[in-house]
C-alpha atoms as a PDB file:
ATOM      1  CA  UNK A   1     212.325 122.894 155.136  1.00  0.00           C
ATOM      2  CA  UNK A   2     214.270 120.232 156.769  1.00  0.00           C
ATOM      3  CA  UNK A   3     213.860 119.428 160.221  1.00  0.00           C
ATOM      4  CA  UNK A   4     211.293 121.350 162.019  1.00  0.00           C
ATOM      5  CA  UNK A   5     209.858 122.412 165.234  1.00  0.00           C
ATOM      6  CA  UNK A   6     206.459 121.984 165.217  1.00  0.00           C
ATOM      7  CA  UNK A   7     205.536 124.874 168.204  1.00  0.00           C
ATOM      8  CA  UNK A   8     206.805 126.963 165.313  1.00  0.00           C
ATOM      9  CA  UNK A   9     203.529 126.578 163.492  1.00  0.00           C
ATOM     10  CA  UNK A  10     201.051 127.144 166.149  1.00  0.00           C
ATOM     11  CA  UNK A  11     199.850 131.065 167.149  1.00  0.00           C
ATOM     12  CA  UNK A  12     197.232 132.491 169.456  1.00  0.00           C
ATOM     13  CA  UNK A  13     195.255 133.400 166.777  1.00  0.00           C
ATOM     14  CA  UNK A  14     194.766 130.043 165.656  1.00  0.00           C
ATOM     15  CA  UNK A  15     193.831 128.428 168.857  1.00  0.00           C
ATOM     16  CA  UNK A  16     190.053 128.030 168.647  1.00  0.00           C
ATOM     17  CA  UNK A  17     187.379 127.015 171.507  1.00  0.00           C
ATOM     18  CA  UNK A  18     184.436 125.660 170.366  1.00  0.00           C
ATOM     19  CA  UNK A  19     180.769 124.521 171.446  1.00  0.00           C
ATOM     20  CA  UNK A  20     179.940 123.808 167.800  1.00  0.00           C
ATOM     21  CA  UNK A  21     177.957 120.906 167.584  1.00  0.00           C
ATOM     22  CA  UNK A  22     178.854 119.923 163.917  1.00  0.00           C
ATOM     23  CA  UNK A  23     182.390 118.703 162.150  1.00  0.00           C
ATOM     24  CA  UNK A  24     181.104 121.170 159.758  1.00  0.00           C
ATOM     25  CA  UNK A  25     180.909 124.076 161.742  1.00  0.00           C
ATOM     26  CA  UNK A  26     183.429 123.654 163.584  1.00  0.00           C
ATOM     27  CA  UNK A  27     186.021 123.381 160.639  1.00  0.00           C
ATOM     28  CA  UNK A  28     184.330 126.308 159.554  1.00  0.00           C
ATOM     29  CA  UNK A  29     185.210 128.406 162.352  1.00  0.00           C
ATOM     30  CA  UNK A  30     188.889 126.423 162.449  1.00  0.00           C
ATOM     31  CA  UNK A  31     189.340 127.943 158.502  1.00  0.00           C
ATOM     32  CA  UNK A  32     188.289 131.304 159.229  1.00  0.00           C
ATOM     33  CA  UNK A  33     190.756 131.459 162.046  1.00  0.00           C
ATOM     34  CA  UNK A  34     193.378 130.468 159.283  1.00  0.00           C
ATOM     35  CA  UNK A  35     193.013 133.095 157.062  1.00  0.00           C
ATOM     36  CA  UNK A  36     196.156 134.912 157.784  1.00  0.00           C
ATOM     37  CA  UNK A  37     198.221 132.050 156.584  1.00  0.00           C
ATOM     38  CA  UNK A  38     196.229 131.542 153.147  1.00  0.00           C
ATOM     39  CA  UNK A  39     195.626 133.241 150.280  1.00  0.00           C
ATOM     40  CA  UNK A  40     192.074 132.560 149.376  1.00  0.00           C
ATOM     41  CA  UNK A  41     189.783 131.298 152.186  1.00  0.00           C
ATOM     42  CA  UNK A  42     187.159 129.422 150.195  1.00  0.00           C
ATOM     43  CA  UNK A  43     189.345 127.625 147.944  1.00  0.00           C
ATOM     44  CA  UNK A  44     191.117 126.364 150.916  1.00  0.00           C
ATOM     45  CA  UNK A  45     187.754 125.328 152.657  1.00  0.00           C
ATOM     46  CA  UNK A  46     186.836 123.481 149.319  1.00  0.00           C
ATOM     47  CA  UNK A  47     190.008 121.941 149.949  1.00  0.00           C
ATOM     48  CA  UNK A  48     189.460 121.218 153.699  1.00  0.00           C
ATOM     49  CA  UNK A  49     185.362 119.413 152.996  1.00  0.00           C
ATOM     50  CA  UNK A  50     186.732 117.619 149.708  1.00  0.00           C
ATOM     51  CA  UNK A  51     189.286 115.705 151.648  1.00  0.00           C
ATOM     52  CA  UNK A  52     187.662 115.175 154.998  1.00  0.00           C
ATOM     53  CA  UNK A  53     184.079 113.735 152.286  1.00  0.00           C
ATOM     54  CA  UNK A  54     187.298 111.256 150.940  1.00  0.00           C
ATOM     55  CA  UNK A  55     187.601 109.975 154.088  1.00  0.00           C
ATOM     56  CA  UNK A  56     186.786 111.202 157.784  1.00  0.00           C
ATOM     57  CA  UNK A  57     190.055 112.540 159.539  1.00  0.00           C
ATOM     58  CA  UNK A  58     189.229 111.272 162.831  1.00  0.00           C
ATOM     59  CA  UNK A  59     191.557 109.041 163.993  1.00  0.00           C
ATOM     60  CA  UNK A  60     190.245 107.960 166.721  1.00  0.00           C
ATOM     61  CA  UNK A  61     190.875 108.431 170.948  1.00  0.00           C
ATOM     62  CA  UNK A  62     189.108 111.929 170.314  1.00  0.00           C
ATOM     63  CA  UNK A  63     191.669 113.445 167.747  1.00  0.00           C
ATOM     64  CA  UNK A  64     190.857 114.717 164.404  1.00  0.00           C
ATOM     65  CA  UNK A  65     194.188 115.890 161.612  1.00  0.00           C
ATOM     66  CA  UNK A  66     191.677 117.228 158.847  1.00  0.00           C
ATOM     67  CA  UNK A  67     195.096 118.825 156.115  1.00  0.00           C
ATOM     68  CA  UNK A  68     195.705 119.662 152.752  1.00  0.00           C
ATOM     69  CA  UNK A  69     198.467 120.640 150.727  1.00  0.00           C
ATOM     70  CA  UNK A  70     197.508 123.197 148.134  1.00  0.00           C
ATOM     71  CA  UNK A  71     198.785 126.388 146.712  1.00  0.00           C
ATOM     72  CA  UNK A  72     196.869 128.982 148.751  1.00  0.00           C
ATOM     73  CA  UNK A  73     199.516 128.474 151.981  1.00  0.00           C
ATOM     74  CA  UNK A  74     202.506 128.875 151.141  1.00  0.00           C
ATOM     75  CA  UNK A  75     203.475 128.024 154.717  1.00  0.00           C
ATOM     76  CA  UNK A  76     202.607 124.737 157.089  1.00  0.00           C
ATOM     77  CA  UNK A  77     200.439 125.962 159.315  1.00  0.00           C
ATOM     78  CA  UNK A  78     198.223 124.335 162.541  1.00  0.00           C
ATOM     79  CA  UNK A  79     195.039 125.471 163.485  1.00  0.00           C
ATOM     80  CA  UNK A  80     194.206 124.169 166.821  1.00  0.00           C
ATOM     81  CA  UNK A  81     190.380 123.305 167.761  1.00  0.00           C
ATOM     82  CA  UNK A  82     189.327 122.121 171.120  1.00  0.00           C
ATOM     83  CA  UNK A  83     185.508 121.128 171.201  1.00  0.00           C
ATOM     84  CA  UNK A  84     183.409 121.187 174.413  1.00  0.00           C
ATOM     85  CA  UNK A  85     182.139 117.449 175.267  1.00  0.00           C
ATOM     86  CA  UNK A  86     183.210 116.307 171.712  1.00  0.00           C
ATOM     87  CA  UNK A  87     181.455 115.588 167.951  1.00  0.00           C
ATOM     88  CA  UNK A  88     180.735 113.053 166.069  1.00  0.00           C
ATOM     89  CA  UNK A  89     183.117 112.923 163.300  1.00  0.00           C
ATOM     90  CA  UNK A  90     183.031 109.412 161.383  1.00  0.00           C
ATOM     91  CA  UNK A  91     185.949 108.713 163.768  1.00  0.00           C
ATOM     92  CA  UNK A  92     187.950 105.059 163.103  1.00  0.00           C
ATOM     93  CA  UNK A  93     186.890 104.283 166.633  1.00  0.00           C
ATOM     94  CA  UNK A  94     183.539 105.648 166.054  1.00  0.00           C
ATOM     95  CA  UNK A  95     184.223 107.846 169.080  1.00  0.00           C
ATOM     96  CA  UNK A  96     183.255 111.794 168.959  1.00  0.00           C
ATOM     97  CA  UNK A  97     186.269 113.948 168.381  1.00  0.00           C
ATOM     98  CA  UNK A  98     187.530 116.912 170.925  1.00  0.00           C
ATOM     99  CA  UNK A  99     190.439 117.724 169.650  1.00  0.00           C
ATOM    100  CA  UNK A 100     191.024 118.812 166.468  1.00  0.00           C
ATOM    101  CA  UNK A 101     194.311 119.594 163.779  1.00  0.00           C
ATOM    102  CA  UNK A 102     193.788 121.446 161.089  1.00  0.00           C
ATOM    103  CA  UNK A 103     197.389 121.220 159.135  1.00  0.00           C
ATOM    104  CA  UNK A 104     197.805 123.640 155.886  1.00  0.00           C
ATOM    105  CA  UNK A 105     200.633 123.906 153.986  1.00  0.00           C
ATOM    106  CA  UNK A 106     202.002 124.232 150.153  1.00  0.00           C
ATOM    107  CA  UNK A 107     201.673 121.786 147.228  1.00  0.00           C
ATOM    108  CA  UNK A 108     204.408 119.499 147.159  1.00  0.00           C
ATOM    109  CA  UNK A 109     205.996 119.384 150.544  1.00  0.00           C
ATOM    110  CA  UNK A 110     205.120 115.866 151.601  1.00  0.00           C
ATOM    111  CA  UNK A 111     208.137 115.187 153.646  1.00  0.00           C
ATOM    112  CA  UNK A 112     207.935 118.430 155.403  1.00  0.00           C
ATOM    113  CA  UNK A 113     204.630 116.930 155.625  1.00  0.00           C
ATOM    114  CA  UNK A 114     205.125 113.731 156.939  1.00  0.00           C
ATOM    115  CA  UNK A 115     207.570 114.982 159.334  1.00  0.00           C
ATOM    116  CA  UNK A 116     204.613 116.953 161.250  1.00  0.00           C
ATOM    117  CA  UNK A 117     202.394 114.419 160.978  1.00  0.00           C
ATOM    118  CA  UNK A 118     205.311 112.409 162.874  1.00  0.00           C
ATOM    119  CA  UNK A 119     205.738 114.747 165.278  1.00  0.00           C
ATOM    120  CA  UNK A 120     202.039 115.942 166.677  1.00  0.00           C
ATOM    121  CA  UNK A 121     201.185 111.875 166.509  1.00  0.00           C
ATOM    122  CA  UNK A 122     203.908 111.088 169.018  1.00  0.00           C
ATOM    123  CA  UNK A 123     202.792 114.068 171.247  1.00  0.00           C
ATOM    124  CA  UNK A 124     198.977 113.147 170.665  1.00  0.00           C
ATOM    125  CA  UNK A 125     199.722 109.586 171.875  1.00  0.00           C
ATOM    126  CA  UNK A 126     200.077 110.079 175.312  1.00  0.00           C
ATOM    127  CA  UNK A 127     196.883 110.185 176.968  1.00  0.00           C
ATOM    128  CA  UNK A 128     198.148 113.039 179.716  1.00  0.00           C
ATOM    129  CA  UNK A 129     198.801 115.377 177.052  1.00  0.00           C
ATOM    130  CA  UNK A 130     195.054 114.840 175.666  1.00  0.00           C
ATOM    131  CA  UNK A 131     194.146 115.510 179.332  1.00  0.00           C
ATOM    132  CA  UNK A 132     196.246 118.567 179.434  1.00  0.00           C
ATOM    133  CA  UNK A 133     194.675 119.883 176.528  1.00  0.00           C
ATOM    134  CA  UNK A 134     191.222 119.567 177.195  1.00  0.00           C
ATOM    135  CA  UNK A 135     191.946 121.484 180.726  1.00  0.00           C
ATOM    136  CA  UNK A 136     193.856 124.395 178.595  1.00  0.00           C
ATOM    137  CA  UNK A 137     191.428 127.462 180.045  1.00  0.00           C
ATOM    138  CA  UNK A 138     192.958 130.049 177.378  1.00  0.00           C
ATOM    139  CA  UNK A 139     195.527 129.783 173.576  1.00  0.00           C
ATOM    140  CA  UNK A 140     198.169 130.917 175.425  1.00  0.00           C
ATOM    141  CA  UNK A 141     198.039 127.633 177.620  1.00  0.00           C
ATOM    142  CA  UNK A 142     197.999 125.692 174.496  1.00  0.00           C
ATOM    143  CA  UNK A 143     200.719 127.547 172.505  1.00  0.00           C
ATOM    144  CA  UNK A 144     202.790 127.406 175.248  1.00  0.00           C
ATOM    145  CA  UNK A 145     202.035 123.551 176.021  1.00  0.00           C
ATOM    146  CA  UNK A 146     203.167 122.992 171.999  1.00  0.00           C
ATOM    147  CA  UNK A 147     206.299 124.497 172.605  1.00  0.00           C
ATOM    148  CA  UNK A 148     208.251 121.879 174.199  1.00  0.00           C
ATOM    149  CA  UNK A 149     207.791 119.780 171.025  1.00  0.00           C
END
């Protein structure tokens, strides 16, 4: 895949506001919004809760990446979820998390990968764009926001 743009793998549809009070439920809903881009929904779930009971995805500063690679997406994917007055998520800061990434994509791209995982950290690091995206009213705002990078 080469270089890519990471707006290219956001959508509307996989913008999700949530008042969920549980990492569970809330990567619940995050999955079923992502069920266009895989081919079987629980297998990728099983996916999603045996990485995340590894080791928690939060990373700290209020961001979550929960991802897997597996071969029900054939394409990488990001689910956005943005969580009303955060969650506790096992975070390395031990902070609650209010913004979530849910990344998908196929079995053995790791530098496709590691090149999105570049990308969404550098945009994730400034604290104005963590602002900007807890203010986003609607997906549209948050698409739109993702496609500068």
């Amino acid at each position: 895949m080469g270089m890519i743009k990471i707006s290219s793998l956001f959508a509307l549809d996989r913008i999700v506001f949530s008042s969920s009070k549980t990492r569970k439920d809330i990567l619940n809903e995050m999955i079923s919004k992502s069920v266009n881009k895989v081919t079987d929904l629980d297998g990728f779930a099983k996916t999603v809760f045996a990485r995340e009971d590894i080791v928690s995805t939060g990373l700290g500063q209020g961001y979550a990446i929960p991802h897997v690679k597996n071969d029900f997406v054939s394409e990488f994917f990001i689910t956005v979820g943005i969580i009303d007055n955060g969650v506790e998520w096992d975070a390395l800061d031990g902070k609650p998390v209010d913004i979530v990434f849910l990344i998908g994509g196929p079995d053995g791209e790791q530098n496709t990968y590691l090149s999105i995982l570049s990308k969404l950290s550098l945009v994730i690091k400034n604290p104005k764009n963590k602002e900007i995206l807890l203010n986003a009213e609607c997906a549209e705002f948050v698409v739109d926001f993702f496609s500068k990078f």
